[in-house]
N, C-alpha and C. Protein backbone atom coordinates (compact mmCIF):
# COMPACT_ATOMS: atom_id res chain seq x y z
N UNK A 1 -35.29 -30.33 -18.04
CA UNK A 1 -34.78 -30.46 -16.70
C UNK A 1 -33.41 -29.80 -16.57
N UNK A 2 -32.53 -29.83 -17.69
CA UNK A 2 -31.55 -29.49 -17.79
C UNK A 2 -31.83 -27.96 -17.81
N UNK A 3 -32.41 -27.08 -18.76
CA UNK A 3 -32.29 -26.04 -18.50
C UNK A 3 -32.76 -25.03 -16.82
N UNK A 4 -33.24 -25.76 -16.10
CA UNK A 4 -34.08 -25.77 -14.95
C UNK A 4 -32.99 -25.40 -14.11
N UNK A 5 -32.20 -26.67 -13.81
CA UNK A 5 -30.88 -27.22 -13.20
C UNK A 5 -30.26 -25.63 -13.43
N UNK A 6 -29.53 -25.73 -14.47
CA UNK A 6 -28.59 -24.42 -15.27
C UNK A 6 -28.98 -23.08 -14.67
N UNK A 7 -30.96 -22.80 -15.05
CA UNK A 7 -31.27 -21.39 -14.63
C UNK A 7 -30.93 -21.47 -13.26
N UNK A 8 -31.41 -22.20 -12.19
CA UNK A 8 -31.09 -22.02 -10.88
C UNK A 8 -29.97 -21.60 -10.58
N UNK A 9 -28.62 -23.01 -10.71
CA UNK A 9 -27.20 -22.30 -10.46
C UNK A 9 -27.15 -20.75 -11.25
N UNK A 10 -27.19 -20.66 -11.99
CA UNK A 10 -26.96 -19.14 -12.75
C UNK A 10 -27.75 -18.05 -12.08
N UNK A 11 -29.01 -18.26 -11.63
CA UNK A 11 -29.52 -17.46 -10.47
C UNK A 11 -28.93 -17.20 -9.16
N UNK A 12 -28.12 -18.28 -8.55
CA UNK A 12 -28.12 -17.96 -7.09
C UNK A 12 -26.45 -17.85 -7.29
N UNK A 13 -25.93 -18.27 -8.65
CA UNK A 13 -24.31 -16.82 -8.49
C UNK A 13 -24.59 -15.53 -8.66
N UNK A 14 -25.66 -15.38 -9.58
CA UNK A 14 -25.96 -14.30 -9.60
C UNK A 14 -26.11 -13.34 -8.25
N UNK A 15 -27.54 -13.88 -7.35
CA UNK A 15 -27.56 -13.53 -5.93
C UNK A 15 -26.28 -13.22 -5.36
N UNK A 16 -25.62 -14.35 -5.13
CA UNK A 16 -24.49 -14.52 -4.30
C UNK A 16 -23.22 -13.12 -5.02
N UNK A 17 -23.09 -13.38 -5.99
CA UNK A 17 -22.00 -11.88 -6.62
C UNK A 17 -22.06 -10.62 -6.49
N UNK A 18 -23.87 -11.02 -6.22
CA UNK A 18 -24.14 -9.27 -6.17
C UNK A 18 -24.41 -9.43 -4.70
N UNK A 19 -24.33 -10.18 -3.97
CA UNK A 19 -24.37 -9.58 -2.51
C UNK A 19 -23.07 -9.52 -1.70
N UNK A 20 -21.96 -9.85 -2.73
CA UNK A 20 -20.53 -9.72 -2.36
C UNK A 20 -20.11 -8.87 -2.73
N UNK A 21 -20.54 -8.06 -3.76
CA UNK A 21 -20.27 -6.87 -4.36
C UNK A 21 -19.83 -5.49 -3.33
N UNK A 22 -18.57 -4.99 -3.18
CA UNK A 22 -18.38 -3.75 -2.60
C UNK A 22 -19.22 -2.43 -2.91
N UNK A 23 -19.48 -1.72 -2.19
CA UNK A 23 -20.64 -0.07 -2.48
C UNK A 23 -19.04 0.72 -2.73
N UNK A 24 -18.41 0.20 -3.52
CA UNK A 24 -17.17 1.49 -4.23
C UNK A 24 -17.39 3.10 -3.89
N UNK A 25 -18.52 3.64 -4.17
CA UNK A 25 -18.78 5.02 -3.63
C UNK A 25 -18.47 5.23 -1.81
N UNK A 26 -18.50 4.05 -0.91
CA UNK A 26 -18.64 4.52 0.39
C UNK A 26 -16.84 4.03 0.46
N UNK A 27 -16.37 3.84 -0.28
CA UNK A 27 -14.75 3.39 0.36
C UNK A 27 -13.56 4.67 0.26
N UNK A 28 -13.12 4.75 1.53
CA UNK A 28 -12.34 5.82 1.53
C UNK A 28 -11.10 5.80 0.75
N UNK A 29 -10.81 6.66 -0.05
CA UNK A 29 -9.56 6.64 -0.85
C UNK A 29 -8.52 8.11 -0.78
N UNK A 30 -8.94 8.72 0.46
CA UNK A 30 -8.58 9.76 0.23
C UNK A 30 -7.07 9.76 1.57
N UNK A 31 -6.13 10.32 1.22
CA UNK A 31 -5.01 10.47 2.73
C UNK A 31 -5.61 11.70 3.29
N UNK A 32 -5.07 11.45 4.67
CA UNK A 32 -5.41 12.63 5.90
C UNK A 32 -4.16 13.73 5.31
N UNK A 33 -4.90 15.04 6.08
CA UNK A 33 -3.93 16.13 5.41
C UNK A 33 -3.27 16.32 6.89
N UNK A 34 -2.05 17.00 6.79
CA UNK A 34 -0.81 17.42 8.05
C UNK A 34 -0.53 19.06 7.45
N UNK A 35 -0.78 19.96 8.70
CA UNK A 35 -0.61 21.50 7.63
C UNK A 35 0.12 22.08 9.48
N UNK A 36 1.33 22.28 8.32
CA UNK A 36 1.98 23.37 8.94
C UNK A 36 2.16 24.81 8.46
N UNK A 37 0.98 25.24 8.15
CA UNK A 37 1.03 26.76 7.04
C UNK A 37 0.15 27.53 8.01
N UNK A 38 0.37 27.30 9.27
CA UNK A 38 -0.31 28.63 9.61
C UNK A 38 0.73 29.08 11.06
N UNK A 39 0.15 30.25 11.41
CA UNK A 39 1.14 31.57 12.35
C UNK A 39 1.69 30.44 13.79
N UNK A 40 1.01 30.03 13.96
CA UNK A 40 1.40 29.13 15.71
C UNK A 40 2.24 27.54 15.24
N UNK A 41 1.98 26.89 14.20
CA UNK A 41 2.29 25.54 14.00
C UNK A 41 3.97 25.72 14.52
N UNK A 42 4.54 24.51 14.65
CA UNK A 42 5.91 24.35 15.04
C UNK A 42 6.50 22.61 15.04
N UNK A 43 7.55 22.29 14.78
CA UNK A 43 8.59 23.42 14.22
C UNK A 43 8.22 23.86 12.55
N UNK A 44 8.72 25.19 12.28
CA UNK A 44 8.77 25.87 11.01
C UNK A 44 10.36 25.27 10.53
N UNK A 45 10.28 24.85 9.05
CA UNK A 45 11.64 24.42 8.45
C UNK A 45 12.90 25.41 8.67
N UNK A 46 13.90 25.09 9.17
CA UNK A 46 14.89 25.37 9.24
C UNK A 46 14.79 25.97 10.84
N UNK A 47 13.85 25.87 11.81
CA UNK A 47 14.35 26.44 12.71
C UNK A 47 15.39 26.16 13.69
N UNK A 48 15.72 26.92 14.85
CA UNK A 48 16.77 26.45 15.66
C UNK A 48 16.13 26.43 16.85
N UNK A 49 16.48 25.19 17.70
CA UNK A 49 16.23 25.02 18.99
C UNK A 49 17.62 24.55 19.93
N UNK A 50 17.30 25.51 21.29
CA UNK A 50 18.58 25.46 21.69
C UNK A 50 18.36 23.89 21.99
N UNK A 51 19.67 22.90 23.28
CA UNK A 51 19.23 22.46 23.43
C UNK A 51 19.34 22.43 25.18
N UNK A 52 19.03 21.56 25.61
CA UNK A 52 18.61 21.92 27.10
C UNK A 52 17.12 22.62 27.28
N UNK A 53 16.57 22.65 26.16
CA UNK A 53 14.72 22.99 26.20
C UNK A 53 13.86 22.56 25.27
N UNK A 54 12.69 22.92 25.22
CA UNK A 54 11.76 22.04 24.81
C UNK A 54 11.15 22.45 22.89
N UNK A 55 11.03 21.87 22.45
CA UNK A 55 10.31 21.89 21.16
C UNK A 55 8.95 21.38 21.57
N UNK A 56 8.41 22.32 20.67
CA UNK A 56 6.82 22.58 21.45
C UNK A 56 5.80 22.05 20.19
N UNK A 57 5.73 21.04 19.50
CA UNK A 57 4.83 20.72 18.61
C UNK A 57 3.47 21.12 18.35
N UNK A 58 3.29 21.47 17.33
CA UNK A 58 2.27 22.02 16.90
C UNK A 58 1.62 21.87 15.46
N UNK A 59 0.75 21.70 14.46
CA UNK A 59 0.21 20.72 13.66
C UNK A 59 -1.37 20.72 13.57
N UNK A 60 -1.63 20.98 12.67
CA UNK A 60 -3.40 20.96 12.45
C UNK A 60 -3.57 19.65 11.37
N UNK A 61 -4.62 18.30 11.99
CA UNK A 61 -4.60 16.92 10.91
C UNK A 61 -6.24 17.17 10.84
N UNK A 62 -6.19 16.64 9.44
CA UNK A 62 -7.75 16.30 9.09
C UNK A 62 -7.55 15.36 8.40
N UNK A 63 -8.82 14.84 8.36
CA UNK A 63 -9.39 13.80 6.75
C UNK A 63 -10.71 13.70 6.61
N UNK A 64 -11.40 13.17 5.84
CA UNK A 64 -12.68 13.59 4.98
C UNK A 64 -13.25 12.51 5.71
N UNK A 65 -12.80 11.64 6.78
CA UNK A 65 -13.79 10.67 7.54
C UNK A 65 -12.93 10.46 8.71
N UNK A 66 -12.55 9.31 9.42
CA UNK A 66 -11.62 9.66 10.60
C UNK A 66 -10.54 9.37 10.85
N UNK A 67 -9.73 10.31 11.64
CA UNK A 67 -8.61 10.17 12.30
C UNK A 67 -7.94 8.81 12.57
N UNK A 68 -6.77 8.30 12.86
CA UNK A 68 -6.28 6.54 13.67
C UNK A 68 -5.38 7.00 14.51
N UNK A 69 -4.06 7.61 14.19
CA UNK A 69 -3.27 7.59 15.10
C UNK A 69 -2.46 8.75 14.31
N UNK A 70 -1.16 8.65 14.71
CA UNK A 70 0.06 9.77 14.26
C UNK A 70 1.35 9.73 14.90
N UNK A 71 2.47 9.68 14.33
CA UNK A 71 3.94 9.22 14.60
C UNK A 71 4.25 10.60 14.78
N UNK A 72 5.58 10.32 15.34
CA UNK A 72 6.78 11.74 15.19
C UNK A 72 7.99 10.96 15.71
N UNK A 73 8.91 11.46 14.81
CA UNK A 73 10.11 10.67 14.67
C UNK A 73 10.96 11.81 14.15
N UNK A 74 11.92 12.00 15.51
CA UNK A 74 13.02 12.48 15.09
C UNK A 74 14.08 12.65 15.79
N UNK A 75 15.29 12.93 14.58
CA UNK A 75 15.99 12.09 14.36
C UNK A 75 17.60 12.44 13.68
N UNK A 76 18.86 12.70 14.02
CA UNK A 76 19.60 13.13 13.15
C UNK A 76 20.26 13.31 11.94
N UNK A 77 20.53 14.23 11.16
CA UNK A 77 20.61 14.45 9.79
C UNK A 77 22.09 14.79 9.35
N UNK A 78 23.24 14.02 10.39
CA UNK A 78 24.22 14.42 10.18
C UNK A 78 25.28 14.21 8.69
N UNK A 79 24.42 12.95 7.86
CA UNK A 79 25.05 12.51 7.08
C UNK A 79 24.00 12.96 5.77
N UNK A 80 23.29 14.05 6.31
CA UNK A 80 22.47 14.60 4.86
C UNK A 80 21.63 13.88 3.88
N UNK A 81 20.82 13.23 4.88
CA UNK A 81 19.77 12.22 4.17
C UNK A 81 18.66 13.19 3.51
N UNK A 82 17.73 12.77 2.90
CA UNK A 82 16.79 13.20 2.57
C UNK A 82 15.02 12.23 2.92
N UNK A 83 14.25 13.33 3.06
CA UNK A 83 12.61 12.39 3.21
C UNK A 83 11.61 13.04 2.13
N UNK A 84 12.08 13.49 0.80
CA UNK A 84 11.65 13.76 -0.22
C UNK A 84 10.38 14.75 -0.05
N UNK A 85 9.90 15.35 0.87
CA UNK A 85 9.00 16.51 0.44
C UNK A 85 9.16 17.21 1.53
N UNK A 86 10.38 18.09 1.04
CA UNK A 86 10.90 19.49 1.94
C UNK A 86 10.53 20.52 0.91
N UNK A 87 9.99 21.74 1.67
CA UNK A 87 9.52 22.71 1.23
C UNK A 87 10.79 23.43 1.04
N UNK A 88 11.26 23.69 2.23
CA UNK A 88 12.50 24.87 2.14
C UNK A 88 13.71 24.18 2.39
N UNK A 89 15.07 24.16 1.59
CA UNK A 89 16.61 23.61 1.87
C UNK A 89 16.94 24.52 2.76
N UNK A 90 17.33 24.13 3.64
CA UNK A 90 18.63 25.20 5.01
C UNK A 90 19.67 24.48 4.67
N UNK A 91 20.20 25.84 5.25
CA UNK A 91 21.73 25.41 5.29
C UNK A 91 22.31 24.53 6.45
N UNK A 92 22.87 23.64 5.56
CA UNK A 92 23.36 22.07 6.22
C UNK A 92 24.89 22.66 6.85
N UNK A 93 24.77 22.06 7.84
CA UNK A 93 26.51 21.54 8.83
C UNK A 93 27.10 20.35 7.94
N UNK A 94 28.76 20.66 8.28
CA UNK A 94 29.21 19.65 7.50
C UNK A 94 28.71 17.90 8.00
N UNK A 95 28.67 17.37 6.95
CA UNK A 95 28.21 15.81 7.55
C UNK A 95 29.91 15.46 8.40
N UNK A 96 28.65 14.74 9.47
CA UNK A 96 29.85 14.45 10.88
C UNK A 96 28.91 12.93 10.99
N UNK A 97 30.43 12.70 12.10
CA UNK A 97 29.88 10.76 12.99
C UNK A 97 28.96 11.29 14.28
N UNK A 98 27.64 10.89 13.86
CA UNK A 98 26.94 11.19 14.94
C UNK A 98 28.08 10.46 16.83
N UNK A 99 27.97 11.32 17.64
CA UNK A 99 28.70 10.67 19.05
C UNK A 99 27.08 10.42 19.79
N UNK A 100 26.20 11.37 20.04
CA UNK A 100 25.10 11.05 21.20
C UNK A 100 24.07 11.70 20.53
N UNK A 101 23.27 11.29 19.53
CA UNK A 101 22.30 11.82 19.04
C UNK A 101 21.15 11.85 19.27
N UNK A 102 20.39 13.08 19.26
CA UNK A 102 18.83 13.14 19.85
C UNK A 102 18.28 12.09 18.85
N UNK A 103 17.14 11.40 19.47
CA UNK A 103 16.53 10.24 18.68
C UNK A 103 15.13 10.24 19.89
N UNK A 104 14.19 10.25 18.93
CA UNK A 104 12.54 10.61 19.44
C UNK A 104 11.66 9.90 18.76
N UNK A 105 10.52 9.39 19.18
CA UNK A 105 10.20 8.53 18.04
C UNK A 105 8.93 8.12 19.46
N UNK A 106 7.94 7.92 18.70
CA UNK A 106 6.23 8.55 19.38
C UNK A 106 5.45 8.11 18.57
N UNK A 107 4.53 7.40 18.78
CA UNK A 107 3.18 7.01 18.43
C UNK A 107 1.98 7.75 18.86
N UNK A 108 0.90 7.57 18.89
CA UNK A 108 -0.44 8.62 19.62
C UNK A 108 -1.38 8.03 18.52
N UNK A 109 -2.46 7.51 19.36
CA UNK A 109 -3.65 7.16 19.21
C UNK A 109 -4.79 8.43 19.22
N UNK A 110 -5.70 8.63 17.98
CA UNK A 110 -6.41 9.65 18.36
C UNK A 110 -8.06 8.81 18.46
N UNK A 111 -8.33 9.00 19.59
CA UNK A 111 -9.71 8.48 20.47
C UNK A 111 -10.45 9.16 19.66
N UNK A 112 -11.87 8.45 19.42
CA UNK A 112 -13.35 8.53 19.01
C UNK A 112 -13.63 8.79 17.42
N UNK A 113 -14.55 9.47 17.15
CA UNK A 113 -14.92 9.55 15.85
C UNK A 113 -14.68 11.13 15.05
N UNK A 114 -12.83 11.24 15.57
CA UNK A 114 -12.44 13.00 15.01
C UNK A 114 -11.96 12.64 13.07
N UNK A 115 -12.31 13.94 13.54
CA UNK A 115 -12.14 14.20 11.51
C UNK A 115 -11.10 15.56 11.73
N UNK A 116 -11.08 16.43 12.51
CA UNK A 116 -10.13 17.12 12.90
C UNK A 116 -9.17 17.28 14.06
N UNK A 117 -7.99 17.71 14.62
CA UNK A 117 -7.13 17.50 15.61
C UNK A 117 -6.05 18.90 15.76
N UNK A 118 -5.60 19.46 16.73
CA UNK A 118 -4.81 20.17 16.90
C UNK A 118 -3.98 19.84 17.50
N UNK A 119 -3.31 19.01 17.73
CA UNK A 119 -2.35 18.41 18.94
C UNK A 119 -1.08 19.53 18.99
N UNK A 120 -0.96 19.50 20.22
CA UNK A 120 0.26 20.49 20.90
C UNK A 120 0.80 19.34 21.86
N UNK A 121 2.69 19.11 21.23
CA UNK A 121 3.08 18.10 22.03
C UNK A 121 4.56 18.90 23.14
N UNK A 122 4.96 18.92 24.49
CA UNK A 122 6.10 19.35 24.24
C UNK A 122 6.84 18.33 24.41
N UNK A 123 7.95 18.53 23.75
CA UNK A 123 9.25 17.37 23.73
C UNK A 123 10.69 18.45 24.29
N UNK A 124 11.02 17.49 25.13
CA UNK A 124 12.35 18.17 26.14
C UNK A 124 13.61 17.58 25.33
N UNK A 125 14.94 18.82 24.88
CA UNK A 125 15.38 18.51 24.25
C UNK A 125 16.27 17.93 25.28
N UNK A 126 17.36 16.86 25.54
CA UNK A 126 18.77 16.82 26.53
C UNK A 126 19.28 18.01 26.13
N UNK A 127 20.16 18.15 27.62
CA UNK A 127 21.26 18.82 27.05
C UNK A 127 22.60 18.51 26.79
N UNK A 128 22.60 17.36 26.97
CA UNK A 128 23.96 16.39 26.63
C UNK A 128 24.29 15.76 25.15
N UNK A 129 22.74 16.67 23.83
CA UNK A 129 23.24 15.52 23.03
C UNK A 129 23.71 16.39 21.96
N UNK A 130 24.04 15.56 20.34
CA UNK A 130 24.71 16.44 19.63
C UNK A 130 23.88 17.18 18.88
N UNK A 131 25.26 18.20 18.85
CA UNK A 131 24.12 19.76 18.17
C UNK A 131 24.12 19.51 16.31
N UNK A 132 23.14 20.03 15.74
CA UNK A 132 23.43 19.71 14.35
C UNK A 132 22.14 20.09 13.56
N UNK A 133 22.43 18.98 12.69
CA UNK A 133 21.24 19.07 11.80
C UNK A 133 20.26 18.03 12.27
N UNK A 134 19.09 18.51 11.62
CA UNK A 134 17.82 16.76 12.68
C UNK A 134 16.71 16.71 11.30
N UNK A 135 15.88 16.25 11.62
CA UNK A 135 14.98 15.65 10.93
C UNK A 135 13.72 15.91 11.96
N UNK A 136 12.94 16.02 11.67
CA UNK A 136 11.32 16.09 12.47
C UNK A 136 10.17 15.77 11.47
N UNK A 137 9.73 14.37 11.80
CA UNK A 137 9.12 13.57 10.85
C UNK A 137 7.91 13.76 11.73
N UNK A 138 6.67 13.75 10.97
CA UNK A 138 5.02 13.43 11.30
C UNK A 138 4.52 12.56 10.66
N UNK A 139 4.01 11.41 10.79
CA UNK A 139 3.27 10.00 10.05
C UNK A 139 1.60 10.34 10.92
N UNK A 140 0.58 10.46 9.94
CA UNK A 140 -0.40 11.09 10.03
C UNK A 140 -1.19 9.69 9.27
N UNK A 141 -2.31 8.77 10.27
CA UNK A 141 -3.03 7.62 9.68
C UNK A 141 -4.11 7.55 9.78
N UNK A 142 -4.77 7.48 8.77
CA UNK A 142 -6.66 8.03 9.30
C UNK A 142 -7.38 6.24 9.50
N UNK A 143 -8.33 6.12 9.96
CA UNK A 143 -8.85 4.73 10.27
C UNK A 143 -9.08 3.67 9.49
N UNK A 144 -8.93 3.86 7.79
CA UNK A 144 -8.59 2.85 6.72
C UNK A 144 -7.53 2.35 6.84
N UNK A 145 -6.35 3.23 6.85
CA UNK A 145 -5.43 2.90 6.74
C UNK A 145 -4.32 3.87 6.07
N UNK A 146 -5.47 5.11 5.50
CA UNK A 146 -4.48 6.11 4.64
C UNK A 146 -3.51 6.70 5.17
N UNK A 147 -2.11 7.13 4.94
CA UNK A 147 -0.73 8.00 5.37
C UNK A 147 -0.76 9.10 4.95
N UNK A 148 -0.31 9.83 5.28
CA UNK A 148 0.34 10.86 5.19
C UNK A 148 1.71 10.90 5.47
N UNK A 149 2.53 12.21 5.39
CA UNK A 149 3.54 12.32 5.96
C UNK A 149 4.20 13.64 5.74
N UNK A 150 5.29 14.20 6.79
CA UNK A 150 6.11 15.37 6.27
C UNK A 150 6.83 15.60 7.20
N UNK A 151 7.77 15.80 6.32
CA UNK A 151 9.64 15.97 7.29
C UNK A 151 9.48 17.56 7.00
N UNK A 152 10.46 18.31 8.56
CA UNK A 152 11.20 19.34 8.34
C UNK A 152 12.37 19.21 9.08
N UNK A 153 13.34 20.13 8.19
CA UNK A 153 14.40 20.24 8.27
C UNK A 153 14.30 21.09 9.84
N UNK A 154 15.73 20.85 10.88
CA UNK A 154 15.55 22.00 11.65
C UNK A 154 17.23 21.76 12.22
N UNK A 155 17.80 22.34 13.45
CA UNK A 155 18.64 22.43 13.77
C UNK A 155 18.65 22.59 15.66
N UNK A 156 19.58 21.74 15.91
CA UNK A 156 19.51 21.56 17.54
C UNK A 156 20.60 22.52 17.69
N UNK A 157 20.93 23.36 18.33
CA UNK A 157 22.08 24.11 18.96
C UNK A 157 21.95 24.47 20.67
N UNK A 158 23.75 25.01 20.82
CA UNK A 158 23.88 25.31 22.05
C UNK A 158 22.97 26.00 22.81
């Protein structure tokens, strides 16, 4: 009777473990890609935008299943921070006390079941704020949960 008892429980954890069991092959592990390597993308590192006009975003996102959303954040660089994966160093202004600094900062939801995206955003620069060095951040999130990310360096002027 005892062994009876025993086989059962030991059968139906069995059942039960393997029907809790994750399919590991279908789980996404991969981050969405952000590519600024081709002729139209924008901004290109180190560029200059006057200010009193617009920066015109530009950006090709994928991932190997789908899209969630995507940040842009930016932001001044007067005190020479770093966001650890810059392609190209420009040449920095001396670090100053920010007085009225451009500060941008954007969320965007990407609708339905995309695996690819071209988004073209424009952003109006003031013309009241300070000129310098900036930061132009992209946070790139596919529907697991995976990140991405990539800063460029650029420069606001007169």
């Amino acid at each position: 009777m005892k062994n009876i008892k025993f086989a059962t429980i030991f059968f139906v954890l069995i059942i039960f473990l393997t029907a809790c069991s994750k399919d590991e092959d279908n789980v996404d592990k991969t981050n969405p890609t952000i590519d600024f390597n081709f002729n139209s993308s924008f901004p290109k590192p180190c560029s200059k935008i006057k200010r009193g006009t617009s920066l015109n975003f530009h950006a090709k996102f994928s991932d190997n299943d789908i899209l969630g959303s995507y940040a842009i954040d930016i932001h001044h660089n007067f005190d020479h921070h770093t966001h650890d994966n810059y392609e190209v160093q420009c040449d920095m202004d001396p670090i100053k006390i920010p007085v009225k600094p451009f500060i941008y900062m954007q969320n965007f939801t990407i609708e339905g079941n995309v695996k690819e995206l071209e988004p073209t955003i424009e952003i109006s620069i003031p013309d009241d704020i300070d000129i310098g060095d900036y930061h132009f951040e992209v946070r790139l999130t596919d529907k697991t949960g995976w990140q991405s990310r990539h800063a460029i360096d650029f420069k606001i002027e007169e």
